[in-house]
C-alpha atoms as a PDB file:
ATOM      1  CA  UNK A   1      -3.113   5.741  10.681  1.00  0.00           C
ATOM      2  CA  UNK A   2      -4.207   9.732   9.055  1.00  0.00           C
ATOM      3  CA  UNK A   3      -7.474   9.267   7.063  1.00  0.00           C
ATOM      4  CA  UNK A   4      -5.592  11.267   3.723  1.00  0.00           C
ATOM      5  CA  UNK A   5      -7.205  12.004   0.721  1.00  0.00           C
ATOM      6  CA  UNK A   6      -4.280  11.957  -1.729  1.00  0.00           C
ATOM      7  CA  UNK A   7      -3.760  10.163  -4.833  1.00  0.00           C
ATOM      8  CA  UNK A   8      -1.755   7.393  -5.019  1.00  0.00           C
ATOM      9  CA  UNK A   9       0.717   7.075  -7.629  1.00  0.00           C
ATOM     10  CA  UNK A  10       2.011   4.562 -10.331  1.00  0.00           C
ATOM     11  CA  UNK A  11       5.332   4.060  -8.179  1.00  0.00           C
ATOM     12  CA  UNK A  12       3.668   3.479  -4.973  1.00  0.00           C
ATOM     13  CA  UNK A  13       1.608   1.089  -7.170  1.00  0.00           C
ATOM     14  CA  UNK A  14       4.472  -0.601  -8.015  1.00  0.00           C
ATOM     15  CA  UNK A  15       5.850  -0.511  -4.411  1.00  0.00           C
ATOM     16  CA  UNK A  16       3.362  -2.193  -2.874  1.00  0.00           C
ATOM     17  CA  UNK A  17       2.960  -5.325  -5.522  1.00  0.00           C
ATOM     18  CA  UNK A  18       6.931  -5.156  -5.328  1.00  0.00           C
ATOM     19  CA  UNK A  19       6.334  -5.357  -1.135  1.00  0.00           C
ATOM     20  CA  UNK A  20       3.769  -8.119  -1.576  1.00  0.00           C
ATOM     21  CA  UNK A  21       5.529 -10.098  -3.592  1.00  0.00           C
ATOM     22  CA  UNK A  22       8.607 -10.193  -0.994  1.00  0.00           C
ATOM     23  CA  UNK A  23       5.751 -11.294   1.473  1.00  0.00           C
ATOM     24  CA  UNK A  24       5.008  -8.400   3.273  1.00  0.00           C
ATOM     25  CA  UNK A  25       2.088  -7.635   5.113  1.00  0.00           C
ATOM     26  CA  UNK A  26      -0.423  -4.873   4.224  1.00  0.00           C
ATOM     27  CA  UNK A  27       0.617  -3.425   7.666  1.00  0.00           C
ATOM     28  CA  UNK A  28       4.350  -3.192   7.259  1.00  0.00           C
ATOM     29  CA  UNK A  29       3.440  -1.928   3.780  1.00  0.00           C
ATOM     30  CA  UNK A  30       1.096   1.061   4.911  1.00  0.00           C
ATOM     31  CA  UNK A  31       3.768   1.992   7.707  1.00  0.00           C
ATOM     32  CA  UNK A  32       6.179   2.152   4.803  1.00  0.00           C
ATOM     33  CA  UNK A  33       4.507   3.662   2.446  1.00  0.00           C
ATOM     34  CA  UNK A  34       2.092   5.850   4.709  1.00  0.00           C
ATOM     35  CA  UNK A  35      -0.540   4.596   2.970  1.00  0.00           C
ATOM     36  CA  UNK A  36      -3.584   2.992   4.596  1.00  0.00           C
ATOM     37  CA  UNK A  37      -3.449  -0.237   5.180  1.00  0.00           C
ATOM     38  CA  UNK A  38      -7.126  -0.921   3.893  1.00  0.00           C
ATOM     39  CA  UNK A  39      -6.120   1.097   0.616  1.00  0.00           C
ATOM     40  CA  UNK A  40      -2.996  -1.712   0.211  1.00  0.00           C
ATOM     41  CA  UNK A  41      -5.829  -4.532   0.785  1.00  0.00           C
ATOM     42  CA  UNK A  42      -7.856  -3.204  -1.684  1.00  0.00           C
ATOM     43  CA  UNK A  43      -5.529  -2.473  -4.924  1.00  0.00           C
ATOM     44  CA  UNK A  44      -3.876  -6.415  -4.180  1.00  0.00           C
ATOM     45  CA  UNK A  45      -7.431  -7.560  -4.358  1.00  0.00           C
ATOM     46  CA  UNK A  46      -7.900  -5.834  -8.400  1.00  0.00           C
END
């Protein structure tokens, strides 16, 4: 995955609690999203 520096917004937020709640890995979540994976990990954690 691109090291990126931008800001994530309030619908990708929403995306990815929407993508783990369907059971989704933070993987197929960061390829979807193109957001790093570790990112994904660490806002599910809050």
């Amino acid at each position: 995955m691109i090291k990126s520096n931008k800001k994530i917004n309030e619908y990708q937020i929403r995306q990815i609690i929407k993508f783990f709640n369907s059971d989704i890995t933070a993987t197929a979540i960061s390829e979807i999203l193109k957001i790093n994976s570790n990112t994904i990990n660490r806002i599910c954690k809050r």
